[in-house]
Protein backbone atom coordinates (compact mmCIF):
# COMPACT_ATOMS: atom_id res chain seq x y z
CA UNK A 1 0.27 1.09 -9.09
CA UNK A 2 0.36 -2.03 -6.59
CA UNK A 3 -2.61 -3.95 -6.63
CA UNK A 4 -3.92 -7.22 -4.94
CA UNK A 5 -6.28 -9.21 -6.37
CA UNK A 6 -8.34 -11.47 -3.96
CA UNK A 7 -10.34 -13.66 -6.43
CA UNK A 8 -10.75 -17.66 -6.22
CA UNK A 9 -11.62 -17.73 -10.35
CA UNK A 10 -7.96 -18.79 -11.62
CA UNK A 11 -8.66 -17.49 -14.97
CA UNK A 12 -10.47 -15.11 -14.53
CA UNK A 13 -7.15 -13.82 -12.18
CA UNK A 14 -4.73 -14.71 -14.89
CA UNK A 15 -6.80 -12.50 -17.55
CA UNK A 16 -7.13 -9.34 -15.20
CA UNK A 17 -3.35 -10.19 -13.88
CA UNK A 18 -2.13 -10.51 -17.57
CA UNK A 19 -4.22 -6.84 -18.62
CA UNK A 20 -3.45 -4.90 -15.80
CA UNK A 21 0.36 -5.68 -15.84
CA UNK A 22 0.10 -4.73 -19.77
CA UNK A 23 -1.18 -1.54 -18.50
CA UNK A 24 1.70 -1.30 -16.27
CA UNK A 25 0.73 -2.02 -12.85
CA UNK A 26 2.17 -4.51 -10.80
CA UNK A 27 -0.33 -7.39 -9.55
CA UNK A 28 -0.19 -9.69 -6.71
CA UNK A 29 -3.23 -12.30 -6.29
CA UNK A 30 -4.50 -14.88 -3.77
CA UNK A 31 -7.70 -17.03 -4.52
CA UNK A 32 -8.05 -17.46 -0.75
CA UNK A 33 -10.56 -14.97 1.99
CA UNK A 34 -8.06 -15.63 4.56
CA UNK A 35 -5.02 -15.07 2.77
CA UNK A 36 -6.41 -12.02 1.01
CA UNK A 37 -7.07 -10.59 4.42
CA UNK A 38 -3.25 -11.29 5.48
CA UNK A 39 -2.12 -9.53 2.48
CA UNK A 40 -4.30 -6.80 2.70
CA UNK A 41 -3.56 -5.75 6.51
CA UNK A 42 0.08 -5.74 5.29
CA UNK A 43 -1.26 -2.38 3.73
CA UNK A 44 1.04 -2.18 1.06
CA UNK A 45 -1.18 -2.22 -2.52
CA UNK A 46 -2.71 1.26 -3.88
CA UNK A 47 -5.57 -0.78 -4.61
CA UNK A 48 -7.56 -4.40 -3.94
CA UNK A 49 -9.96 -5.75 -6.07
CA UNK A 50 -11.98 -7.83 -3.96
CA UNK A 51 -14.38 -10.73 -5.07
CA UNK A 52 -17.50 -10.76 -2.43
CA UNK A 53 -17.52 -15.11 -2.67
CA UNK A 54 -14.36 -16.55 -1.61
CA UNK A 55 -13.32 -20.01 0.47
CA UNK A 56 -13.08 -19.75 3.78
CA UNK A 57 -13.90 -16.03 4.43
CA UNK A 58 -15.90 -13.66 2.52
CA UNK A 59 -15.28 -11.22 0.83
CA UNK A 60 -17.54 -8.92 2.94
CA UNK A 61 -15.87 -9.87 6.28
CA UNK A 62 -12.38 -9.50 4.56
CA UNK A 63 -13.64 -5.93 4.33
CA UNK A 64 -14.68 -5.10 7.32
CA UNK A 65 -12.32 -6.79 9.33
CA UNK A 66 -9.49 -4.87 7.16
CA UNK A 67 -11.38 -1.19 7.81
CA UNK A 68 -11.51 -2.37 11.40
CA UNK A 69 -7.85 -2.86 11.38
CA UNK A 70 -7.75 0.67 10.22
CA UNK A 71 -6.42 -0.06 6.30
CA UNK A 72 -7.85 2.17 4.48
CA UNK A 73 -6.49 1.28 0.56
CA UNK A 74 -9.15 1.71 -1.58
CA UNK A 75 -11.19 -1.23 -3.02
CA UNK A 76 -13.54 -2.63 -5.49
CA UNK A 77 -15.57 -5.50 -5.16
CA UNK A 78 -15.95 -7.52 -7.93
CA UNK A 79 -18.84 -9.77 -7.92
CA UNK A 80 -21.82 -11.44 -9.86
CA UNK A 81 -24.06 -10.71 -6.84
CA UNK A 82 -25.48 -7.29 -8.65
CA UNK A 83 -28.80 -6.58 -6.84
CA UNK A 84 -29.55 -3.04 -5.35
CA UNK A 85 -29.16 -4.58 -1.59
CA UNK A 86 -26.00 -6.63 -2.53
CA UNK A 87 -24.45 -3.32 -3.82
CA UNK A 88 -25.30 -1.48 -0.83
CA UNK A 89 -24.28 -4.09 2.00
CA UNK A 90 -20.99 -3.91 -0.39
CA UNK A 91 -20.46 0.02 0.18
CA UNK A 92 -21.74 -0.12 3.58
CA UNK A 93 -19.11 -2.42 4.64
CA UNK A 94 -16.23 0.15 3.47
CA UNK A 95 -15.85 -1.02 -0.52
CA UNK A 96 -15.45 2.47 -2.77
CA UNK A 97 -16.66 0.80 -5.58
CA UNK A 98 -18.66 -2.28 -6.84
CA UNK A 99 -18.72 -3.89 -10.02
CA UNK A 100 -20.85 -6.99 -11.49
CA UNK A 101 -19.24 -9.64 -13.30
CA UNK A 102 -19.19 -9.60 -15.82
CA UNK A 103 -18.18 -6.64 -16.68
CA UNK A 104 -14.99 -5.19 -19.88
CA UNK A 105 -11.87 -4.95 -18.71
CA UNK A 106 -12.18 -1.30 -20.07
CA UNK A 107 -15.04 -0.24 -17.88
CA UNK A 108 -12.43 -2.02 -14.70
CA UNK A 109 -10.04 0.48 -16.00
CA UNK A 110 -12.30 3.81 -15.99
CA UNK A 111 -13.15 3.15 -12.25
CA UNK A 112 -9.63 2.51 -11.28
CA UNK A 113 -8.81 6.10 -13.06
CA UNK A 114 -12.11 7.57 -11.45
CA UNK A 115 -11.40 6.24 -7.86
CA UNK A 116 -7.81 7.79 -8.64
CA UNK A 117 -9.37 11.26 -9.60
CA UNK A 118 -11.90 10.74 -6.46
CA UNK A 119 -9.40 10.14 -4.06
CA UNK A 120 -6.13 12.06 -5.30
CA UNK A 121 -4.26 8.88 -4.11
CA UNK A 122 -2.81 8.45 -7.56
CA UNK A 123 -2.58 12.27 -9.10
CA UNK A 124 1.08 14.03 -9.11
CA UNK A 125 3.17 14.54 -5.06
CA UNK A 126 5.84 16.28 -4.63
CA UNK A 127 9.42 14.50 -5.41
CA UNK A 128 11.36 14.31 -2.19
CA UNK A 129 15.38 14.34 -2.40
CA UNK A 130 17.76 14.36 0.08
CA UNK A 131 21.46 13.31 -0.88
CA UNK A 132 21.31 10.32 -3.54
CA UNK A 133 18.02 9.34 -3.38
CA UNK A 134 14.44 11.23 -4.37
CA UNK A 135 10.86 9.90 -3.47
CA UNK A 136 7.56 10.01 -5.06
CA UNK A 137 4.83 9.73 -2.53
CA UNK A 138 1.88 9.77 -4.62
CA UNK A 139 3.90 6.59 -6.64
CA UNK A 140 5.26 5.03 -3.71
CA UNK A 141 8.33 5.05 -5.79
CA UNK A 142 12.29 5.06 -4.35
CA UNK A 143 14.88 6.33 -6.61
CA UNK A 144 18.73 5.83 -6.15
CA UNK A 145 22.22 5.30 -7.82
CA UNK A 146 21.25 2.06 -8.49
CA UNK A 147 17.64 2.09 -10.02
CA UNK A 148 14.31 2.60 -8.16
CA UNK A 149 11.62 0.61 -6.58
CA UNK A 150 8.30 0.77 -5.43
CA UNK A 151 7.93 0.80 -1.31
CA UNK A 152 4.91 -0.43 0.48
CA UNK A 153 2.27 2.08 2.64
CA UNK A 154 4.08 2.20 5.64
CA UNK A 155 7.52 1.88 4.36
CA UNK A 156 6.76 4.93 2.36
CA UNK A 157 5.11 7.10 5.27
CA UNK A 158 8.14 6.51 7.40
CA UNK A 159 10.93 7.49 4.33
CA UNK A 160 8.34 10.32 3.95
CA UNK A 161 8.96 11.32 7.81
CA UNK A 162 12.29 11.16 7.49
CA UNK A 163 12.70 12.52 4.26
CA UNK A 164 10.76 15.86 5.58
CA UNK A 165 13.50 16.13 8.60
CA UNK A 166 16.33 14.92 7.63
CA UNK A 167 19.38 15.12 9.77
CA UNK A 168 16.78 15.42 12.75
CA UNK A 169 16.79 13.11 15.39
CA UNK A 170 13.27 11.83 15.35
CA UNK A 171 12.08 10.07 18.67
CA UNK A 172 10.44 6.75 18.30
CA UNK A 173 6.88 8.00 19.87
CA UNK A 174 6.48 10.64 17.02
CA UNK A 175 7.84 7.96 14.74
CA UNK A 176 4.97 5.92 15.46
CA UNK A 177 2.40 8.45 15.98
CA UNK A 178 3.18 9.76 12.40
CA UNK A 179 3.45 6.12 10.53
CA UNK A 180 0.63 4.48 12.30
CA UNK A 181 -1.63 7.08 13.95
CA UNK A 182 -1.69 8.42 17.23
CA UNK A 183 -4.28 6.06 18.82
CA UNK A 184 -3.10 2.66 17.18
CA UNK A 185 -2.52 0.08 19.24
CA UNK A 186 0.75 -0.96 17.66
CA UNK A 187 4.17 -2.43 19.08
CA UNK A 188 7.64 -0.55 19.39
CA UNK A 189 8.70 -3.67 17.52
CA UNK A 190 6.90 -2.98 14.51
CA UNK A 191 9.01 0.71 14.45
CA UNK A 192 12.17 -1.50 14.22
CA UNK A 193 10.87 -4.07 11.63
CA UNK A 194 10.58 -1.25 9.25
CA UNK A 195 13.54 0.59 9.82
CA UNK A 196 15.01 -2.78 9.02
CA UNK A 197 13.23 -2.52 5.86
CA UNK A 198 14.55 1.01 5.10
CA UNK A 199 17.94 0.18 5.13
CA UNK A 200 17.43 -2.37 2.80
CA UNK A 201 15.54 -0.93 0.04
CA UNK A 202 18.49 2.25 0.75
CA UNK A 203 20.92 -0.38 0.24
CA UNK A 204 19.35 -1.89 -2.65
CA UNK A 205 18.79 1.75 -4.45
CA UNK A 206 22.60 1.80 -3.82
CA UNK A 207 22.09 4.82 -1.33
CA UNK A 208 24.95 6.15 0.83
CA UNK A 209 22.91 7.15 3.52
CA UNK A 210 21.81 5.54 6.25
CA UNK A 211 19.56 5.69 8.96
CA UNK A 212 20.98 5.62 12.04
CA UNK A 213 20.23 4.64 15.55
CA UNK A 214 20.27 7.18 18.54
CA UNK A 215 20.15 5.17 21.63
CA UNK A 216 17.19 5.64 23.88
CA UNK A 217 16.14 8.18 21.74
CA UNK A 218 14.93 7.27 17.91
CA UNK A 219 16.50 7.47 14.54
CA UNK A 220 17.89 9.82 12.23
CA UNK A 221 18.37 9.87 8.69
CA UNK A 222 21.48 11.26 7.69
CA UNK A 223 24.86 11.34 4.98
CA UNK A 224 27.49 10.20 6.61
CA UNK A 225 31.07 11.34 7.37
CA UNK A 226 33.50 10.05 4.53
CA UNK A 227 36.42 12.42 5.69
């Protein structure tokens, strides 16, 4: 699992970095409101664990201006404000958990796995394949000739697309509609900017196919014509 960790205590982010990359996640962290609000409109973690006191923005309008932005990537707030209206005001503003510092690193763990179970973000997806590669979607995870890695939210949703149509010439509209949601106000730009990132992490799985470009039209994912 990808998680970010927006938390301005520098130890206590190096202990939860160091125990929840033992328990093999990967961790990214930022001791910074602002910052942790860049990173987490990038929607590409599984998971943020938020602290609700940070420099320059709080942790409460990190929240709320990430739901507003339409990320929805589960979080919990991690915080020593642990009164009954703190916890609230937390939940109300879009947090799917809350927990007081300080708190085990064990009891951390059994709400990640319950939040998992809760959501079904995290259980078993189907594997994808098509030519070299396969695709777990519930794992985010790219596999290829040359190894596997893990893709971010939207990369994912648009290999998914593909991945479900391949060979099909998918217009840039439906592209779109199906990546970011049919009433987000987003740029055609953004569509390419990810493509771009496709072909990378193909290329980097050592994948032989590629996604090509159909002028005017979209993009379609394809094997191509060695004879």
């Amino acid at each position: 699992m990808r998680i970010l960790l927006i938390e301005d205590d520098m130890n206590l982010c190096d202990t939860l970095s160091f125990q929840l990359k033992r328990e093999g996640h990967e961790v990214e962290f930022c001791h910074d409101g602002r910052d942790g609000l860049d990173l987490f409109i990038q929607d590409a973690y599984d998971l943020i664990l938020l602290d609700r006191m940070l420099p320059t923005m709080n942790g409460l309008l990190v929240l709320k201006k990430a739901r507003n932005a339409g990320v929805h990537t589960p979080v919990i707030m991690i915080t020593a404000l642990g009164e009954l209206y703190d916890r609230i005001e937390g939940l109300d503003t879009g947090a799917d958990d809350y927990l007081t510092k300080p708190f085990a690193f064990e009891e951390l763990m059994a709400r990640i796995r319950s939040l998992g179970r809760r959501s079904g973000k995290w259980e078993a997806h189907e594997i994808l394949s098509y030519g070299d590669i396969s695709y777990d979607p519930g794992m985010r995870e790219l596999f290829g000739p040359a190894g596997s890695l893990l893709l971010s939210g939207r990369e994912g949703r648009l290999l998914e697309v593909f991945l479900r149509e391949p060979d099909a010439v998918l217009r840039r509209m439906v592209l779109l509609s199906r990546v970011w949601g049919a009433d987000a106000a987003v740029e055609e730009s953004n569509l390419d900017t990810y493509i771009h990132f496709l072909r990378k992490r193909l290329h980097t799985v050592g994948s032989i196919l590629t996604l090509s470009t159909i002028r005017g039209v979209g993009y379609r994912l394809e094997i191509p014509d060695v004879s």
